[in-house]
N, C-alpha and C. Protein backbone atom coordinates (compact mmCIF):
# COMPACT_ATOMS: atom_id res chain seq x y z
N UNK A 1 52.94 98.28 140.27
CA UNK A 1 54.09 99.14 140.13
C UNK A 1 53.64 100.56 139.87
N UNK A 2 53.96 101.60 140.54
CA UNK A 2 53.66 102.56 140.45
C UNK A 2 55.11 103.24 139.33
N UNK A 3 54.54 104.48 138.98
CA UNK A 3 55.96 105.01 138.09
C UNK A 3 55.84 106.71 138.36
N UNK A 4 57.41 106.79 138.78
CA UNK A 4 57.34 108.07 139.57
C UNK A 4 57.94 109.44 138.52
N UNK A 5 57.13 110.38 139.04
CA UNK A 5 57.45 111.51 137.85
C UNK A 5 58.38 112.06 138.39
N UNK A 6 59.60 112.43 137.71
CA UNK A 6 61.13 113.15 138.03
C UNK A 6 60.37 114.80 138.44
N UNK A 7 61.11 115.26 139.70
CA UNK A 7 60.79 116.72 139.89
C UNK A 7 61.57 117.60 138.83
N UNK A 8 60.13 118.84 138.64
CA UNK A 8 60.74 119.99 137.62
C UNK A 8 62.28 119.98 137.86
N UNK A 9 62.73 120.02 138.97
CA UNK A 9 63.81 120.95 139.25
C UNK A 9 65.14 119.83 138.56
N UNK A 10 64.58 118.90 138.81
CA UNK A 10 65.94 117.40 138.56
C UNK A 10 65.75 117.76 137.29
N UNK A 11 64.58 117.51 136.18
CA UNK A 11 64.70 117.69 135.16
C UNK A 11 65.39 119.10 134.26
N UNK A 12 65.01 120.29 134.90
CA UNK A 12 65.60 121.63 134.37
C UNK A 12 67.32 121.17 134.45
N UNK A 13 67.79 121.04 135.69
CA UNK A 13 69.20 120.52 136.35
C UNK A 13 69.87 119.22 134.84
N UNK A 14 68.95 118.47 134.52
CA UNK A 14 69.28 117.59 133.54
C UNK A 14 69.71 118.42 132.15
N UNK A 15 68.25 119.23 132.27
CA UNK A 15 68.47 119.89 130.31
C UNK A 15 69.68 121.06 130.52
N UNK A 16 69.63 121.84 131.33
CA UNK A 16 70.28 123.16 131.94
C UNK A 16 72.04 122.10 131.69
N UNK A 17 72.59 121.46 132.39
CA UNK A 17 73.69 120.83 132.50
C UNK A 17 74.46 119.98 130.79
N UNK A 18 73.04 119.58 130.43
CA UNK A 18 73.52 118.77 129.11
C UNK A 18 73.72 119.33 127.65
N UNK A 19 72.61 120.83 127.80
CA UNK A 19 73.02 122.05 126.73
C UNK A 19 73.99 122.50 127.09
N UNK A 20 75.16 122.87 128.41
CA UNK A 20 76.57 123.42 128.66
C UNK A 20 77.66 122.16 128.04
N UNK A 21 77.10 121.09 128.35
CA UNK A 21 78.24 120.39 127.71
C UNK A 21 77.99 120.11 126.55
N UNK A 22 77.18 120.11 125.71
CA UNK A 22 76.91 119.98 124.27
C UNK A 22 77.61 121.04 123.23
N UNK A 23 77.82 122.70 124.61
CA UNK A 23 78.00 123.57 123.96
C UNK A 23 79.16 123.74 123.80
N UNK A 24 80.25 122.77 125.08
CA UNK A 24 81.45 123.20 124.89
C UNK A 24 82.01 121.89 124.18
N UNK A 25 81.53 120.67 124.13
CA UNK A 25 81.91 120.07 122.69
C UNK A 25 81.69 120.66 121.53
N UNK A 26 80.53 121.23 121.82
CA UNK A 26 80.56 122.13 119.98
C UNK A 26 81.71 123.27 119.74
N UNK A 27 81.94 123.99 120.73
CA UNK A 27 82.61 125.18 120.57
C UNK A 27 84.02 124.60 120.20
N UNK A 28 84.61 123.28 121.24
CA UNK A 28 85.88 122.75 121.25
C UNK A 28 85.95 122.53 119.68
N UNK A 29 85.09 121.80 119.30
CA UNK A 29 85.26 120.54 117.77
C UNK A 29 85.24 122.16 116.65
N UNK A 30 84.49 122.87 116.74
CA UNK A 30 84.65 123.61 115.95
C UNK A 30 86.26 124.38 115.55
N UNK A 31 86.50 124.59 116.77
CA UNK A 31 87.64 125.12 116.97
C UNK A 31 88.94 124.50 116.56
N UNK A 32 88.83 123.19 116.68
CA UNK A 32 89.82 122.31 116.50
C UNK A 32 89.84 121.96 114.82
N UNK A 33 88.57 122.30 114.27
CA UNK A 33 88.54 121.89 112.86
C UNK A 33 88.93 123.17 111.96
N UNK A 34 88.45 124.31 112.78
CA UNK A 34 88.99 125.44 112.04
C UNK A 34 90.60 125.85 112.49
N UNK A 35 91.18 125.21 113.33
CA UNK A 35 92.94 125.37 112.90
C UNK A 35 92.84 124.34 111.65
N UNK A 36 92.69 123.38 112.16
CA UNK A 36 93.05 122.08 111.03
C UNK A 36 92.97 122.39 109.98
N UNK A 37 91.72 122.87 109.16
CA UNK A 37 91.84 123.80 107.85
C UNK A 37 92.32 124.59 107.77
N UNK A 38 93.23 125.45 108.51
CA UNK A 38 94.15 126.56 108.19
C UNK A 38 95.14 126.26 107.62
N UNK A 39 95.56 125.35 108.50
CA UNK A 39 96.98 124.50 108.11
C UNK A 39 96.93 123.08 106.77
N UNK A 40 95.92 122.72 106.55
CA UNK A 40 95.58 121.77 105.14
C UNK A 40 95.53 122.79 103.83
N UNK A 41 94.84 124.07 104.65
CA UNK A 41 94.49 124.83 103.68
C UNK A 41 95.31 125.15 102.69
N UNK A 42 96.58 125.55 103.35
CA UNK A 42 97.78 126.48 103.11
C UNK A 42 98.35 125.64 102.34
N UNK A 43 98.35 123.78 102.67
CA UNK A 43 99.03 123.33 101.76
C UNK A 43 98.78 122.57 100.61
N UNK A 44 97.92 122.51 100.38
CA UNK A 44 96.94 121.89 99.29
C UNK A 44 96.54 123.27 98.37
N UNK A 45 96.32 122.27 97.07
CA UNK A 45 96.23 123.10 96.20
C UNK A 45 94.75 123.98 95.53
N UNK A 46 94.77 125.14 94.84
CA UNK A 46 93.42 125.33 95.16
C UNK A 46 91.87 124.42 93.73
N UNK A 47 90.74 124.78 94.39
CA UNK A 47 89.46 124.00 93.94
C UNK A 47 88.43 124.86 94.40
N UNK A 48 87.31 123.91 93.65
CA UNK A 48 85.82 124.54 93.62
C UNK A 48 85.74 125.11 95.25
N UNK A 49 84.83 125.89 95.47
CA UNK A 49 83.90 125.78 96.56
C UNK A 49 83.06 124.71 97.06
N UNK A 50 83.38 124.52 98.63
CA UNK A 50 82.65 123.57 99.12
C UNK A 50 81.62 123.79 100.52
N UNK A 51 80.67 122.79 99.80
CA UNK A 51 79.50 122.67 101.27
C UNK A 51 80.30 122.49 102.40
N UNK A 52 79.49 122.58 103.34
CA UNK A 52 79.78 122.02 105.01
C UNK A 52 80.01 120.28 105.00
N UNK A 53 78.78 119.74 104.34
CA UNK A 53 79.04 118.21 104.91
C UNK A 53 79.46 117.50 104.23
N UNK A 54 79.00 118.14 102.88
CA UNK A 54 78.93 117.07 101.43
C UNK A 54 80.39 117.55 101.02
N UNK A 55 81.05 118.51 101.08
CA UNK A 55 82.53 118.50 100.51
C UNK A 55 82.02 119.51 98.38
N UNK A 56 82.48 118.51 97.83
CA UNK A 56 82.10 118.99 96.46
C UNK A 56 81.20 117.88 95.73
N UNK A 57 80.76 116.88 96.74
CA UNK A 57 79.81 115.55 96.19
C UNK A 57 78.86 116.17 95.32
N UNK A 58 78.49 117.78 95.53
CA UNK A 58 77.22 118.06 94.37
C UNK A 58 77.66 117.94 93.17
N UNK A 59 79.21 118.68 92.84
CA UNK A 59 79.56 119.29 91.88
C UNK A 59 79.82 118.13 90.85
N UNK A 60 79.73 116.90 91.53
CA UNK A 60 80.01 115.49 90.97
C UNK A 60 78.98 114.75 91.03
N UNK A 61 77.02 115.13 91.25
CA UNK A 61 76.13 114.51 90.87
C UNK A 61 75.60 115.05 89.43
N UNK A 62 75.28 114.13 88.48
CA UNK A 62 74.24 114.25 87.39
C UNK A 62 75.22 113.54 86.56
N UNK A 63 76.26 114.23 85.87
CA UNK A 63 77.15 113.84 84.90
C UNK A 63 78.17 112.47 85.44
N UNK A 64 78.45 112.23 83.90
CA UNK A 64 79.19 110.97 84.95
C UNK A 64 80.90 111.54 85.11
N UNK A 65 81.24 110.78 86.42
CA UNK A 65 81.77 111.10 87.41
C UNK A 65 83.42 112.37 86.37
N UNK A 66 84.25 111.52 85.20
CA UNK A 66 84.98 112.20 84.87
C UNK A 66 84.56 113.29 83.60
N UNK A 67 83.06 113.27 83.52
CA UNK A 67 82.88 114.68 82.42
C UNK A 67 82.86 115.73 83.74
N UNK A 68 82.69 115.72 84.57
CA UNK A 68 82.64 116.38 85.91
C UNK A 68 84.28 116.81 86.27
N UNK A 69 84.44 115.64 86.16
CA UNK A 69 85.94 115.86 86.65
C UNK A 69 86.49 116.85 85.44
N UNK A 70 86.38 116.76 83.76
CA UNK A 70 86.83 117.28 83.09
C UNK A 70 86.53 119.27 83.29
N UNK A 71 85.00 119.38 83.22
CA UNK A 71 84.18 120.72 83.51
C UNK A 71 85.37 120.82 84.93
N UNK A 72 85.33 120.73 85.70
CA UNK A 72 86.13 120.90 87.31
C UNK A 72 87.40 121.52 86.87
N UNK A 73 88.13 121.01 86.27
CA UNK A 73 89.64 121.19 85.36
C UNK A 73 89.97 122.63 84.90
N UNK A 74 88.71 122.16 83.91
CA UNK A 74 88.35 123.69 82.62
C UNK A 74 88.23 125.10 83.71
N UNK A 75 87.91 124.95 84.56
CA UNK A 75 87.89 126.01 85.66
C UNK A 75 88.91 126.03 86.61
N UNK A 76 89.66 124.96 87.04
CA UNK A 76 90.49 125.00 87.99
C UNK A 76 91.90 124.80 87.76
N UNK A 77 92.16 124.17 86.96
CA UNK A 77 93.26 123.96 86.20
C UNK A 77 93.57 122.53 86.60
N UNK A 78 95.08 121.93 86.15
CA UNK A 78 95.47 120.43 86.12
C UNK A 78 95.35 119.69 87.47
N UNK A 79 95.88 121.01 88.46
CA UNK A 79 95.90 120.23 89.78
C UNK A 79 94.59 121.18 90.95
N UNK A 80 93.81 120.27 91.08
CA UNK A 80 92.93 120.53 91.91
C UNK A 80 92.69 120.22 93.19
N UNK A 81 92.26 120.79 94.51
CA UNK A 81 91.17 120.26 95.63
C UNK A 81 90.30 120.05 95.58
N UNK A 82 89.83 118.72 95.67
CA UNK A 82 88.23 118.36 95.93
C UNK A 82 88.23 117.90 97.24
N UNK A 83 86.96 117.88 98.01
CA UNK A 83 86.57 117.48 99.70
C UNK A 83 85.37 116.71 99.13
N UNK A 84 85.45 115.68 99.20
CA UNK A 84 84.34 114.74 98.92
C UNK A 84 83.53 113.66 100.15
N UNK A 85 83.19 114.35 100.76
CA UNK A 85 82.61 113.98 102.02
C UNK A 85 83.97 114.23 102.98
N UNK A 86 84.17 113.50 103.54
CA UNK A 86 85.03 113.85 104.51
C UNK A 86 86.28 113.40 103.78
N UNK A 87 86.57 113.43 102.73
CA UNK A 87 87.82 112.22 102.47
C UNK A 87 88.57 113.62 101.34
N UNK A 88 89.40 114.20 101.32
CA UNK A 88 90.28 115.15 100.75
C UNK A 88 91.27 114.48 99.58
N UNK A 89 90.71 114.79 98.51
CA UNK A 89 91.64 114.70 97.64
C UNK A 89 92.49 115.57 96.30
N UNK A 90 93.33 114.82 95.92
CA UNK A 90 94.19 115.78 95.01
C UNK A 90 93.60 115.72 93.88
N UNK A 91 93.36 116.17 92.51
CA UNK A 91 92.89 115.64 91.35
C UNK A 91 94.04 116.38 90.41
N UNK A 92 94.95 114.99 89.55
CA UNK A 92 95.72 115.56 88.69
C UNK A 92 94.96 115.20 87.40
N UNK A 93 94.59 115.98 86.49
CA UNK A 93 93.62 116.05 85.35
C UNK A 93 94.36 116.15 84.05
N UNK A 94 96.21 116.43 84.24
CA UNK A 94 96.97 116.52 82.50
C UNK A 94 97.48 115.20 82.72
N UNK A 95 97.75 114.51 81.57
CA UNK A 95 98.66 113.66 81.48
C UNK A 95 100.68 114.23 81.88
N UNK A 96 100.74 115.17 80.88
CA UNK A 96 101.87 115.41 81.39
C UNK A 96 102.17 116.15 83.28
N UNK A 97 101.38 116.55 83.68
CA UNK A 97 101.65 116.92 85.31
C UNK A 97 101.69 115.28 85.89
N UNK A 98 101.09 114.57 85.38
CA UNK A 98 100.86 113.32 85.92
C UNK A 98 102.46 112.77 85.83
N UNK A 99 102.62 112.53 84.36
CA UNK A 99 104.38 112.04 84.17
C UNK A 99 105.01 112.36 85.20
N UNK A 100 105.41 113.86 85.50
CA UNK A 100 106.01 114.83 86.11
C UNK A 100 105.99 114.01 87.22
N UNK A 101 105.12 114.06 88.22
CA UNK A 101 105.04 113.83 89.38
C UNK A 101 105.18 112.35 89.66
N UNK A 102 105.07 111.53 88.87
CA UNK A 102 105.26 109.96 88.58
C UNK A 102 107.02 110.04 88.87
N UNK A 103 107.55 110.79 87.86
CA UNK A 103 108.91 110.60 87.73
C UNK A 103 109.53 111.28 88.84
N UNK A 104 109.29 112.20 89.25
CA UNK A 104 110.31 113.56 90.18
C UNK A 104 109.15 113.43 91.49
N UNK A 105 108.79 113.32 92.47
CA UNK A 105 107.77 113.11 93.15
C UNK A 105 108.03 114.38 94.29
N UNK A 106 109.24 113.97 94.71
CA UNK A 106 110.16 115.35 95.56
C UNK A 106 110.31 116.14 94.80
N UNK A 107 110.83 116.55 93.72
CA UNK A 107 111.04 117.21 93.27
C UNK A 107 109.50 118.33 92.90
N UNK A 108 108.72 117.83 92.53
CA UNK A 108 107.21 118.24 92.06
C UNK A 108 106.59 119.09 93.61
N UNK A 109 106.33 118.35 94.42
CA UNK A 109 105.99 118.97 95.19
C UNK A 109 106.97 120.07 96.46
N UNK A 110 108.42 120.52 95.79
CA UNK A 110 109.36 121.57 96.03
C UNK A 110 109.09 122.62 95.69
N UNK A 111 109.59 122.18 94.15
CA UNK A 111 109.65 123.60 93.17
C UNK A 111 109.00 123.29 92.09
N UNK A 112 108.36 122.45 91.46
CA UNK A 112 107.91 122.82 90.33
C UNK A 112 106.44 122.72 90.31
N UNK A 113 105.74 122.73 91.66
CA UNK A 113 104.35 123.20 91.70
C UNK A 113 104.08 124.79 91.29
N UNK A 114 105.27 125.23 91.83
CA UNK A 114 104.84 126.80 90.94
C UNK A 114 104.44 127.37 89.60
N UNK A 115 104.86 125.89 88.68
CA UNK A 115 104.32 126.09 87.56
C UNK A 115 103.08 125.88 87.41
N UNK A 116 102.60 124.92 87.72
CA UNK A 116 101.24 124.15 87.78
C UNK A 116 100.24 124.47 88.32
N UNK A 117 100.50 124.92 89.60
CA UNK A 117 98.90 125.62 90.77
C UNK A 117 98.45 126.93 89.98
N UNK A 118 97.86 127.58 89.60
CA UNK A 118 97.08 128.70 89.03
C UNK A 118 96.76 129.33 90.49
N UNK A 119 97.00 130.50 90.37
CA UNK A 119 97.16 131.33 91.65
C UNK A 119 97.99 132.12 92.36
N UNK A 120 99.14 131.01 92.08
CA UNK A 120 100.74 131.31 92.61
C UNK A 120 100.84 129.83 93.56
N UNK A 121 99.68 129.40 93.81
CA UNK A 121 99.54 128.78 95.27
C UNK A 121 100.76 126.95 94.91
N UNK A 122 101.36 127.35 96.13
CA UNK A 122 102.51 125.96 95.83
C UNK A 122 101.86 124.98 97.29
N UNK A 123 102.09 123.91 96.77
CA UNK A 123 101.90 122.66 97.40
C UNK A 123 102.73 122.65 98.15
């Protein structure tokens, strides 16, 4: 059996063709993720700063998981954003915002997030 070497030109034609489409999946996905966070952005409430992949998974290694969560609070207030890998969540940290939203659920996320978000920022 002999084994035949692909010509330069097939091969350039291979890499040349598969970096254009790599580029316009990248350009598309990017694009599509930066509306998507515009619009999550706006409605969720605000939190720490986050990495690209990891979300806020750092800000939640060493300590255990709710002295983290507590430090997170002390800076952000009752109702927080965390991005914890890919998975987005809310963090309610008072007992009483918790009641609140237990009892009035519509109601909480209407009008009386204005009390609660630090910022101005309403849910």
């Amino acid at each position: 059996m002999s084994l035949e070497i692909p010509s330069p030109v097939l091969v350039i034609t291979f890499l040349i063709s598969s970096l254009i489409i790599f580029r316009k999946l990248w350009s598309s996905s990017k694009a599509k993720h930066a509306l998507k966070s515009d619009v999550n952005a706006a409605e969720l409430p605000p939190g720490p700063k986050r990495l690209p992949l990891i979300g806020n998974l750092h800000q939640m290694a060493g300590a255990l998981p709710h002295h983290s969560l507590a430090n997170l609070a002390k800076k952000h207030g009752p109702i927080m954003h965390l991005q914890l890998g890919e998975m987005t969540t809310v963090v309610i940290s008072s007992p009483e915002v918790a009641r609140e939203i237990l009892k009035e659920p519509r109601a909480f996320l209407r009008s009386e997030a204005r009390d609660h978000c630090p910022r101005g920022h309403v849910l």
